[in-house]
PDB file of N, CA and C in Angstrom:
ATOM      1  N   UNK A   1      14.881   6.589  -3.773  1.00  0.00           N
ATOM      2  CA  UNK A   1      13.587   6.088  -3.365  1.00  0.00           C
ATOM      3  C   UNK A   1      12.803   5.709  -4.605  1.00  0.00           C
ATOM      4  N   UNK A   2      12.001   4.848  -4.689  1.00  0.00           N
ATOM      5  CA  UNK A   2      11.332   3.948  -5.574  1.00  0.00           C
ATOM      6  C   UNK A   2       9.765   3.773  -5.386  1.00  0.00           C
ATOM      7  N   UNK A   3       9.183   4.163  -6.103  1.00  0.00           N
ATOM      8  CA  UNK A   3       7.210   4.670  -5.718  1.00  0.00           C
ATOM      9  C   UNK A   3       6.457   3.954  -7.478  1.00  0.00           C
ATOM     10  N   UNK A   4       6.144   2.360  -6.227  1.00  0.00           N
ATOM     11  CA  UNK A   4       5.116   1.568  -7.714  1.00  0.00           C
ATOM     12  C   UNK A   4       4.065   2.363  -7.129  1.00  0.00           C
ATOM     13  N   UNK A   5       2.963   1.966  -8.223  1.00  0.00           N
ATOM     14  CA  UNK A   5       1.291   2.516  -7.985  1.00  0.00           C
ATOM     15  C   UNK A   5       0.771   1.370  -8.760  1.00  0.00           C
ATOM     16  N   UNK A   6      -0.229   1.319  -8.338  1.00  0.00           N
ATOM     17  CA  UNK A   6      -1.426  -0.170  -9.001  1.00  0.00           C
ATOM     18  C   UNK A   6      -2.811   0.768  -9.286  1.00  0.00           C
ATOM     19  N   UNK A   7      -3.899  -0.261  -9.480  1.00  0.00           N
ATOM     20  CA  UNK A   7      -5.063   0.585  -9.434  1.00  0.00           C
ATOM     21  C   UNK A   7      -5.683   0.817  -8.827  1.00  0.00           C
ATOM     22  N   UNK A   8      -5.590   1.725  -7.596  1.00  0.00           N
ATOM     23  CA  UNK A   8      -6.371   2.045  -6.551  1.00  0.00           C
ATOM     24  C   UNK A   8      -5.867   3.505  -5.908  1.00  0.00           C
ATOM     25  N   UNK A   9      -6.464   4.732  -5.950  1.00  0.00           N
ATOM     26  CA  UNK A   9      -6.427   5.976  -5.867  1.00  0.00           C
ATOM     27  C   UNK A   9      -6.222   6.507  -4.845  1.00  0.00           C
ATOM     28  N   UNK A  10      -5.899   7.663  -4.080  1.00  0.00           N
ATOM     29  CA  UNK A  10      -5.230   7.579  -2.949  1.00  0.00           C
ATOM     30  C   UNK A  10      -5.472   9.181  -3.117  1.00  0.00           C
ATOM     31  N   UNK A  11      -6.666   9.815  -2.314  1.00  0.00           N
ATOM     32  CA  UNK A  11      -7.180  10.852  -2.028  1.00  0.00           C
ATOM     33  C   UNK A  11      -5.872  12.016  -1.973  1.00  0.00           C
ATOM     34  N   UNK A  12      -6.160  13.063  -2.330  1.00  0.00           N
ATOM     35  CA  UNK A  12      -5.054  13.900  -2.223  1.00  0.00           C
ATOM     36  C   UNK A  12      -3.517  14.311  -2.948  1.00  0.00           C
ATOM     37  N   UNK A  13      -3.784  12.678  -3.690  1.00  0.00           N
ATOM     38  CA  UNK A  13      -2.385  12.630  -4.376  1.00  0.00           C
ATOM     39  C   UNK A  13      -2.267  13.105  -5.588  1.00  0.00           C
ATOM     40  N   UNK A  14      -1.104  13.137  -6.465  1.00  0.00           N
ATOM     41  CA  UNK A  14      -1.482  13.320  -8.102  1.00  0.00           C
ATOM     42  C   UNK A  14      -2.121  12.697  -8.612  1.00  0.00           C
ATOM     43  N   UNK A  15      -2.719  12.508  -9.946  1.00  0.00           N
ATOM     44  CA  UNK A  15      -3.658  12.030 -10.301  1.00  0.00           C
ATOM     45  C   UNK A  15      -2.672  10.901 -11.037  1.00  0.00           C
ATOM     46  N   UNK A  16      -1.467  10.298 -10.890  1.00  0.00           N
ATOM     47  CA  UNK A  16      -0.361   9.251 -11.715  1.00  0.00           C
ATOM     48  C   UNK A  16      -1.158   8.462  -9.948  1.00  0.00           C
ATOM     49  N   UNK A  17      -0.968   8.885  -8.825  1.00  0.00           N
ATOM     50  CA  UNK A  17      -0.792   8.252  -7.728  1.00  0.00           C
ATOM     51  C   UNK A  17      -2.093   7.315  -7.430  1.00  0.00           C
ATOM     52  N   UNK A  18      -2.308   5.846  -6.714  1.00  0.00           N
ATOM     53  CA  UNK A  18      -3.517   5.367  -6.881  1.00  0.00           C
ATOM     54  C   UNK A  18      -3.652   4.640  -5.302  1.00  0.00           C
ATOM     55  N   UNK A  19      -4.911   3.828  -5.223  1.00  0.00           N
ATOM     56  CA  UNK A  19      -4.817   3.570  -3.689  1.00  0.00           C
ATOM     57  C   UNK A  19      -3.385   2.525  -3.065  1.00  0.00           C
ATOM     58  N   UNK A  20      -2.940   2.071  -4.196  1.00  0.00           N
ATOM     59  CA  UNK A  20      -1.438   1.258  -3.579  1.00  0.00           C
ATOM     60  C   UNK A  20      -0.360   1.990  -3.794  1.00  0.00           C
ATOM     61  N   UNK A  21       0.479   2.241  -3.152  1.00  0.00           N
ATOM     62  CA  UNK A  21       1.491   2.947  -3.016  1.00  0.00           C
ATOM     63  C   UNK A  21       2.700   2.349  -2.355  1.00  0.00           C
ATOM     64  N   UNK A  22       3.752   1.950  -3.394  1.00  0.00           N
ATOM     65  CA  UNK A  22       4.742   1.131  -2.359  1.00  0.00           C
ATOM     66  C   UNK A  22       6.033   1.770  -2.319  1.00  0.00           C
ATOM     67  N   UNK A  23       6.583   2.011  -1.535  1.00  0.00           N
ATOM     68  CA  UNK A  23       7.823   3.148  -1.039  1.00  0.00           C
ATOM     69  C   UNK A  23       9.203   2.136  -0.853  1.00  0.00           C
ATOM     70  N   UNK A  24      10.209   2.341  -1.586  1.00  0.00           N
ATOM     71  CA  UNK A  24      11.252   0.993  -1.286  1.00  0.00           C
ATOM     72  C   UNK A  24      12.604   2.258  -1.369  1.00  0.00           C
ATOM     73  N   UNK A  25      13.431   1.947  -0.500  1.00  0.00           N
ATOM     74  CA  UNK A  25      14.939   2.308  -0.304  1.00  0.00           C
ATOM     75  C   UNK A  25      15.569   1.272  -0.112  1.00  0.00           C
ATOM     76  N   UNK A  26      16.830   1.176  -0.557  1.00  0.00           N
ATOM     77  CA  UNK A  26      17.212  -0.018  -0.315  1.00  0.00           C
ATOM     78  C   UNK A  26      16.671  -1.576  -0.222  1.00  0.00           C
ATOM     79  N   UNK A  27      16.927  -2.092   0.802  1.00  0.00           N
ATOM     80  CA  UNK A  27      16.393  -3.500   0.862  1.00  0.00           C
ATOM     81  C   UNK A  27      14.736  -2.922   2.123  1.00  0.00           C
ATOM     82  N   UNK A  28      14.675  -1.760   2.511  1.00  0.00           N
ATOM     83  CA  UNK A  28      13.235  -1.858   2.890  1.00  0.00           C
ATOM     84  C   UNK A  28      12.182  -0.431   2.397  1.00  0.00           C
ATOM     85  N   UNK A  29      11.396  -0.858   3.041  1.00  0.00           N
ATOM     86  CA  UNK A  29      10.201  -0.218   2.156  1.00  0.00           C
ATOM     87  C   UNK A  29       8.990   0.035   2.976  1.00  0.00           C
ATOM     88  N   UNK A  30       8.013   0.704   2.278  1.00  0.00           N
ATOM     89  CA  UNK A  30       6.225   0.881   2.761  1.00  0.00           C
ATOM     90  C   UNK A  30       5.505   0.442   1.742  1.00  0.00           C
ATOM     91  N   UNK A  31       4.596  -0.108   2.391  1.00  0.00           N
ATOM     92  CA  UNK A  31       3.280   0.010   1.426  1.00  0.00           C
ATOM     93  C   UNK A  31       2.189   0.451   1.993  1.00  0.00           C
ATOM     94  N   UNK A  32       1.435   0.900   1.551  1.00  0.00           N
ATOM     95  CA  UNK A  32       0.485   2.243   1.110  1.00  0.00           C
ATOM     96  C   UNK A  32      -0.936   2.018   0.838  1.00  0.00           C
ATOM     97  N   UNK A  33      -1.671   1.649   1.434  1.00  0.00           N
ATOM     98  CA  UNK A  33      -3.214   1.388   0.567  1.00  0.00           C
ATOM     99  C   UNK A  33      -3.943   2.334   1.621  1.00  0.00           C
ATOM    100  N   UNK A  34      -5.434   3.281   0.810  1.00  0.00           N
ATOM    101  CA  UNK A  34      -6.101   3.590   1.376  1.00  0.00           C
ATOM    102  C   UNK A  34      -7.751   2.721   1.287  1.00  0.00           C
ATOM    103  N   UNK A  35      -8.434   2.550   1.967  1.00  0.00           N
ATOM    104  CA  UNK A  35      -9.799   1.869   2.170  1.00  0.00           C
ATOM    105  C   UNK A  35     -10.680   3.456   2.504  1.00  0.00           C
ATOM    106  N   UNK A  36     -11.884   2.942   2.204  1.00  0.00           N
ATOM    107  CA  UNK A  36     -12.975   4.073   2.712  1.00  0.00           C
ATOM    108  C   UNK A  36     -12.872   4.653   3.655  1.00  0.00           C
ATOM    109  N   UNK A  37     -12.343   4.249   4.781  1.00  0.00           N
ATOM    110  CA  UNK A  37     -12.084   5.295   6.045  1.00  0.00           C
ATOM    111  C   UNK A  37     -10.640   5.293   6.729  1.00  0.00           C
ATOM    112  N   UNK A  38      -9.496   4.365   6.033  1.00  0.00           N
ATOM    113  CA  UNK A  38      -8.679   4.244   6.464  1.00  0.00           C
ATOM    114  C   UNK A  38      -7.411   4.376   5.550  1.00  0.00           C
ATOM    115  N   UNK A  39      -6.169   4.194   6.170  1.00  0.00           N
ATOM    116  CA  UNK A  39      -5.168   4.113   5.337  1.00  0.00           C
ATOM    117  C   UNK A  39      -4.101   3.654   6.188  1.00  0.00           C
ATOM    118  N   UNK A  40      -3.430   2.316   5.059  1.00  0.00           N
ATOM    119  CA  UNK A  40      -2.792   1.382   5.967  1.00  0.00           C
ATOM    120  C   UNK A  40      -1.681   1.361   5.829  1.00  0.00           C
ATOM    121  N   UNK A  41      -0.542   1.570   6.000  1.00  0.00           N
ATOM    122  CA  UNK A  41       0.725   0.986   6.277  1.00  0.00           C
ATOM    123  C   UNK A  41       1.624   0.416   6.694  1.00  0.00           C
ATOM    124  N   UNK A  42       2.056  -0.189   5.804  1.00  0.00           N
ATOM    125  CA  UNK A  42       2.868  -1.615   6.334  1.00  0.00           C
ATOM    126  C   UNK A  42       4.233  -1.256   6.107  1.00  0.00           C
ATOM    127  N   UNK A  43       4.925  -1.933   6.809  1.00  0.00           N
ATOM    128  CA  UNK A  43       6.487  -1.470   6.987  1.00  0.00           C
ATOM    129  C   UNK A  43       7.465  -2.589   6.446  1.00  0.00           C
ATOM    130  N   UNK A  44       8.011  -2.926   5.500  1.00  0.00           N
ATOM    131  CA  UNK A  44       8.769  -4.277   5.591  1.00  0.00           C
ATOM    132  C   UNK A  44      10.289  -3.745   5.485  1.00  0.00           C
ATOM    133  N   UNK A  45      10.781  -4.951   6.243  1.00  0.00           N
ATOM    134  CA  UNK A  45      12.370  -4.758   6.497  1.00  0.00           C
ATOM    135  C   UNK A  45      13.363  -5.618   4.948  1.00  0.00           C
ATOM    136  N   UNK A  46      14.740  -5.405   6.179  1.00  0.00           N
ATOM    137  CA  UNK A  46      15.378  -6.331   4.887  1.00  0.00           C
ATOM    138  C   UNK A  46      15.435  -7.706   4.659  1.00  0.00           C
ATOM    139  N   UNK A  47      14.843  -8.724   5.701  1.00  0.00           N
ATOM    140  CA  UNK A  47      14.591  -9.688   5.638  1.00  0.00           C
ATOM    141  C   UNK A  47      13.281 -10.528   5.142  1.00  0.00           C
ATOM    142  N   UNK A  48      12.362  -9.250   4.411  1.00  0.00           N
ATOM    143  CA  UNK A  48      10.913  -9.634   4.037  1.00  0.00           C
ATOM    144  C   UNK A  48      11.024  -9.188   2.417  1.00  0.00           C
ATOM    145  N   UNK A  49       9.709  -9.622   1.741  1.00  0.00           N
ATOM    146  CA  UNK A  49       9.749  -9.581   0.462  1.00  0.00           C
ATOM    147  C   UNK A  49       8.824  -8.541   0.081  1.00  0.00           C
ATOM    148  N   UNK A  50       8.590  -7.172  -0.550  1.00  0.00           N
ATOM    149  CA  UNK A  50       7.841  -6.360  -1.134  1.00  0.00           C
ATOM    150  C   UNK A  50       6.639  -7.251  -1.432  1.00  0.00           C
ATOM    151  N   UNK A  51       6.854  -8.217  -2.477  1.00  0.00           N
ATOM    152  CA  UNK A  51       5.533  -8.463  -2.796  1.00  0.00           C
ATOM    153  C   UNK A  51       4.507  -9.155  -1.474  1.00  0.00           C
ATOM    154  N   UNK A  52       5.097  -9.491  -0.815  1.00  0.00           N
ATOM    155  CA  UNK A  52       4.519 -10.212   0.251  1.00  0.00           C
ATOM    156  C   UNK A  52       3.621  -9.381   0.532  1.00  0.00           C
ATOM    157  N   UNK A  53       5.004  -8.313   1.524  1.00  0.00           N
ATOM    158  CA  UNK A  53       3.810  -7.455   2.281  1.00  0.00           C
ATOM    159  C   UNK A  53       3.145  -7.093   1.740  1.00  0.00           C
ATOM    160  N   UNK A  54       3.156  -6.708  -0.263  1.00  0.00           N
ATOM    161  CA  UNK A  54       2.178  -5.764  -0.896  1.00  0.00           C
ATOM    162  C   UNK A  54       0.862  -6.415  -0.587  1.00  0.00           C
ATOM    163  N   UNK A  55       1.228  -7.696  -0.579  1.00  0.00           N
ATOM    164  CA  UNK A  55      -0.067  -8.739  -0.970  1.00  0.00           C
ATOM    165  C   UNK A  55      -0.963  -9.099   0.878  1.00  0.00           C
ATOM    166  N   UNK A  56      -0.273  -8.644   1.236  1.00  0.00           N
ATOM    167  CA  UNK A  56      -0.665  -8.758   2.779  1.00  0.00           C
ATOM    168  C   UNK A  56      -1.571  -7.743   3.436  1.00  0.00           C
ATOM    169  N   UNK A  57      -0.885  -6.194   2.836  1.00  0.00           N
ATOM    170  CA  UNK A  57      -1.163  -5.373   2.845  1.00  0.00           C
ATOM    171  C   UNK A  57      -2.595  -5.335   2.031  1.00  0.00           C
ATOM    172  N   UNK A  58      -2.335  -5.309   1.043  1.00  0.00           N
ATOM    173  CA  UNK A  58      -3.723  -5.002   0.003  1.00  0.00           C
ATOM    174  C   UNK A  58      -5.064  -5.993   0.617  1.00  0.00           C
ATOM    175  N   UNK A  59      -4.709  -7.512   0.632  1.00  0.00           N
ATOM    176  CA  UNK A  59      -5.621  -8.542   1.723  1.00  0.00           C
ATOM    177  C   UNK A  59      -6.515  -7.654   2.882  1.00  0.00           C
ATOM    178  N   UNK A  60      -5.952  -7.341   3.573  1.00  0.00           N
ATOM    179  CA  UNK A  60      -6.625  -6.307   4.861  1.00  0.00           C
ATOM    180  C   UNK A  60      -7.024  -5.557   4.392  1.00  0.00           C
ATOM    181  N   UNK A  61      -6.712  -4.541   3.386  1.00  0.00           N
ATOM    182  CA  UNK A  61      -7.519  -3.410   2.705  1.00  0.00           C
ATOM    183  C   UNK A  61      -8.841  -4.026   1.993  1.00  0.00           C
ATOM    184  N   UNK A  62      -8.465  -5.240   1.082  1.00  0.00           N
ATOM    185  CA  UNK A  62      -9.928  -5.777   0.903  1.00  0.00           C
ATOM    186  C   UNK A  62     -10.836  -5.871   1.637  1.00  0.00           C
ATOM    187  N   UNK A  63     -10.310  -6.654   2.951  1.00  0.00           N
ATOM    188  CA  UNK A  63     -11.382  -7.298   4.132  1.00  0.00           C
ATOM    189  C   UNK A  63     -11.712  -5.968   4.712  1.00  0.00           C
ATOM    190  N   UNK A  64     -11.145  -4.827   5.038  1.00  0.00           N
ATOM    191  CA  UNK A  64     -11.593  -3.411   5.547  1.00  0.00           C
ATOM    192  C   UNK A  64     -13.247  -3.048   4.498  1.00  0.00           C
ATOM    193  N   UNK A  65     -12.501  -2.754   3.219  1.00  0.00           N
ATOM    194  CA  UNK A  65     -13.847  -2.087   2.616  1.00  0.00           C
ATOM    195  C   UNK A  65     -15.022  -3.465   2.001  1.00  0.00           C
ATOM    196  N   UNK A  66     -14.858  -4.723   2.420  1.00  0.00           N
ATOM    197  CA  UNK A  66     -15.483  -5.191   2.290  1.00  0.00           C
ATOM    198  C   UNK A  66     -16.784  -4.891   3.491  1.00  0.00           C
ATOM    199  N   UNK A  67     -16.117  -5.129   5.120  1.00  0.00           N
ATOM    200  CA  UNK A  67     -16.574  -4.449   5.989  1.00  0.00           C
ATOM    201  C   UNK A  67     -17.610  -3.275   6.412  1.00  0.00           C
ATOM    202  N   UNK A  68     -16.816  -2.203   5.291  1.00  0.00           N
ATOM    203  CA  UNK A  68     -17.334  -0.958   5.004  1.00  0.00           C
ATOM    204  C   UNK A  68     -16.388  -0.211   5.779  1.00  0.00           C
ATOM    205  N   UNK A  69     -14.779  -0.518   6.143  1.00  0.00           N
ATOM    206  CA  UNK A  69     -14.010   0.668   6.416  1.00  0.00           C
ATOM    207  C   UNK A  69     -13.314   1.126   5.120  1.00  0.00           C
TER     208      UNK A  69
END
């Protein structure tokens, strides 16, 4: 198992751990973002691209705490 982190912090975790969190085995994976009241995960298979979803993923987390979730 394979665990990037970016800059964004992720309540509870070690202090290496941040709000993006992307989880990869093989050809699939999670990604991981928490927002002010939420925490999102996205699931991608083996036919999708990590960065995608990262970038898909993180998108909605913007528009959440832009919101105020």
């Amino acid at each position: 198992m394979f665990l990037k982190d970016s800059k964004r912090a992720l309540v509870g975790a070690p202090a290496w751990a941040t709000q993006l969190t992307i989880s990869k085995q093989g050809r699939e994976g999670i990604v991981i973002v928490k927002t002010t009241q939420a925490i999102l995960i996205g699931h991608y298979g083996e036919g999708h691209i990590a960065g995608n979803a990262a970038t898909t993923v993180e998108q909605l987390a913007d528009y959440l705490i832009k919101q105020g979730y």
